[in-house]
Protein backbone atom coordinates (compact mmCIF):
# COMPACT_ATOMS: atom_id res chain seq x y z
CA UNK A 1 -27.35 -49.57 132.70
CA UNK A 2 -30.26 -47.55 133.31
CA UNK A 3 -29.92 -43.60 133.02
CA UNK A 4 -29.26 -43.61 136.90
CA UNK A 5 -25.98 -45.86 136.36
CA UNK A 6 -27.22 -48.80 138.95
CA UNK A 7 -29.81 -50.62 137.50
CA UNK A 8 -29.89 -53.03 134.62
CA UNK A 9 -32.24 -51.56 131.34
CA UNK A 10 -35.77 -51.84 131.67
CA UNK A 11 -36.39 -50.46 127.90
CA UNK A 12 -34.65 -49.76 125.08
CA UNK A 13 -36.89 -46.50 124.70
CA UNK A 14 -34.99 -45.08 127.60
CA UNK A 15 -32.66 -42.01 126.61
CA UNK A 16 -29.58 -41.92 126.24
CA UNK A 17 -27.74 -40.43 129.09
CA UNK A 18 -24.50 -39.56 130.68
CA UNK A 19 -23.11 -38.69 127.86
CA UNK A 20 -21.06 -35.46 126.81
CA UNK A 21 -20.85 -33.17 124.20
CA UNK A 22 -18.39 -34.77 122.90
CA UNK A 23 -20.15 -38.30 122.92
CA UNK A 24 -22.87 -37.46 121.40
CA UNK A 25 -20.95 -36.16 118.39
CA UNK A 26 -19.12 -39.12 117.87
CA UNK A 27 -22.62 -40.76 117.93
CA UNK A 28 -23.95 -38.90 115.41
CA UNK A 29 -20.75 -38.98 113.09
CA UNK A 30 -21.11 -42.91 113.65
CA UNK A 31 -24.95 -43.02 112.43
CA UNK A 32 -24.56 -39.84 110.02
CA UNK A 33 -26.88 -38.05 111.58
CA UNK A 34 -26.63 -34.65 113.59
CA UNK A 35 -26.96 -32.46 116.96
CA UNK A 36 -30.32 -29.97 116.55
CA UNK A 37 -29.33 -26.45 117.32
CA UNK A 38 -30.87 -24.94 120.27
CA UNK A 39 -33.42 -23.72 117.74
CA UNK A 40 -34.00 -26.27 116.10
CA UNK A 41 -34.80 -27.48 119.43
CA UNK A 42 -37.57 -25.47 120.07
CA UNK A 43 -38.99 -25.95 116.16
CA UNK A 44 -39.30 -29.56 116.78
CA UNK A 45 -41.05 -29.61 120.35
CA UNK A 46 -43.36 -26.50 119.68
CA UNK A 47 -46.03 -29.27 118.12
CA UNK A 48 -45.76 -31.72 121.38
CA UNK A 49 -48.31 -31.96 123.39
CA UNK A 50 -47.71 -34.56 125.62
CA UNK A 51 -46.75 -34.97 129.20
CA UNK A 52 -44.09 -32.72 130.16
CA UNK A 53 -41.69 -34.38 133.03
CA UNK A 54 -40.67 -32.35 135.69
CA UNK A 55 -40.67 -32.00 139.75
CA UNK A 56 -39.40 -35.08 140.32
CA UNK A 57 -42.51 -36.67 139.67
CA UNK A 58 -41.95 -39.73 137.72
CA UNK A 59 -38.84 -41.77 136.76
CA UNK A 60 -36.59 -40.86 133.75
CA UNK A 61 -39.46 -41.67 130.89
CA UNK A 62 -39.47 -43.71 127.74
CA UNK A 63 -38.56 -41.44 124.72
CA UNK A 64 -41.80 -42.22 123.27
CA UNK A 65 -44.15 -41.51 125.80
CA UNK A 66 -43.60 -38.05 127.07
CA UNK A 67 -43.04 -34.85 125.67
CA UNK A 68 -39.41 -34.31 124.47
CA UNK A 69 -39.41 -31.06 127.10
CA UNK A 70 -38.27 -32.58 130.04
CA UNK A 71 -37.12 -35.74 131.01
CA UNK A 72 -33.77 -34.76 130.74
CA UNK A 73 -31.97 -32.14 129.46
CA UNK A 74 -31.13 -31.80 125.56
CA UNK A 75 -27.53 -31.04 124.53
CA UNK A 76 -27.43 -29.35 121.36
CA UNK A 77 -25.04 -27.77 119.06
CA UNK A 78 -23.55 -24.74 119.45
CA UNK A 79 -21.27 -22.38 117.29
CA UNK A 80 -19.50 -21.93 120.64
CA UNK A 81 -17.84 -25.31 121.28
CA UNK A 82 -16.46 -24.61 124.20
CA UNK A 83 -20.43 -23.78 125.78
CA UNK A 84 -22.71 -26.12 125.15
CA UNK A 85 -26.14 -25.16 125.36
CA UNK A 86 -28.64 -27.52 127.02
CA UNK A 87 -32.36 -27.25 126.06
CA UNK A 88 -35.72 -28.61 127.63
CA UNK A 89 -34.94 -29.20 131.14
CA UNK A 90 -34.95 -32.50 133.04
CA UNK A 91 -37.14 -34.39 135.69
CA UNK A 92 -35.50 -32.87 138.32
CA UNK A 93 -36.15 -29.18 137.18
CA UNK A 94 -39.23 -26.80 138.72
CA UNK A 95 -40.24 -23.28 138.33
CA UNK A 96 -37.63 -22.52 141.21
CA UNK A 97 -35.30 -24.42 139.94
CA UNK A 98 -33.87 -24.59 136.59
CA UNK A 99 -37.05 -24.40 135.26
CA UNK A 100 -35.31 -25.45 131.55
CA UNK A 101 -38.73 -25.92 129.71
CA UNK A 102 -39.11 -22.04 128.32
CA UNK A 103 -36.89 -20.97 125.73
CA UNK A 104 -35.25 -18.09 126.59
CA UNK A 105 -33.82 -20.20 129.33
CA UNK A 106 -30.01 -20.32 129.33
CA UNK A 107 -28.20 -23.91 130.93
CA UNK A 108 -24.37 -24.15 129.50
CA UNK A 109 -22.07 -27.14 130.81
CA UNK A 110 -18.77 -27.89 129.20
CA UNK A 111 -17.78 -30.67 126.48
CA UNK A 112 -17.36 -33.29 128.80
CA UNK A 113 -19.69 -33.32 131.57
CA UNK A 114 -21.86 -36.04 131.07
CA UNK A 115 -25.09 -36.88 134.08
CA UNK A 116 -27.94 -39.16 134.79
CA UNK A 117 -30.59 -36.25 133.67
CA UNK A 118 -28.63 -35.33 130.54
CA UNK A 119 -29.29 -36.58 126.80
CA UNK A 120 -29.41 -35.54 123.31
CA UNK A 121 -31.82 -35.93 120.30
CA UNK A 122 -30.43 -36.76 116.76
CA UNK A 123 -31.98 -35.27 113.55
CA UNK A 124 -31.04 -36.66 109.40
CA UNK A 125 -28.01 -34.20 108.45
């Protein structure tokens, strides 16, 4: 399925999404990699200077293409399992909305909520 849940894949460069917390772990256990931290994050996008997806704009974008900020919302690890901290905002975020693409931007959702405008990134352990 596409990230929206209706529509057949178009790309295997599409993110991953609606997935938890809790998915993504198990992901990264399975292909021994790991969740960035919410600063590690922000070290690995500070250097990307492409197109940053927001306001709707555009469709949910191939991984490739665009900058990590945006798109859809990063879930990264936290020492506070029971928050998980989301990073970099999503295609549906503005200024007066969520507006996730500055750091100092806090977005928690639980272990299991999972949504079409929600992914994660994977870094080597």
């Amino acid at each position: 399925m596409l990230p929206n849940g209706v529509h057949k894949v178009s790309s295997r460069a599409l993110p991953v999404t609606q997935v938890s917390f809790n998915d993504a772990v198990a992901c990264c256990e399975w292909a021994k990699k790991r969740l960035p931290s919410y600063n590690d994050y922000w070290d690995i996008v500070k250097n990307d200077t492409r197109v940053i997806v927001l306001y709707n704009k555009f469709p949910i974008s191939e991984v490739d293409t665009v900058n990590i900020i945006g798109n859809v919302w990063d879930i990264t690890k936290n020492k506070n399992y029971h928050k998980v901290r989301l990073a970099g905002g999503s295609l549906f975020c503005s200024e007066n909305t969520c507006h996730g693409t500055i750091k100092k931007r806090e977005l928690f959702v639980d272990e299991e909520t999972g949504n079409t405008n929600i992914g994660f990134s994977v870094i080597d352990l």
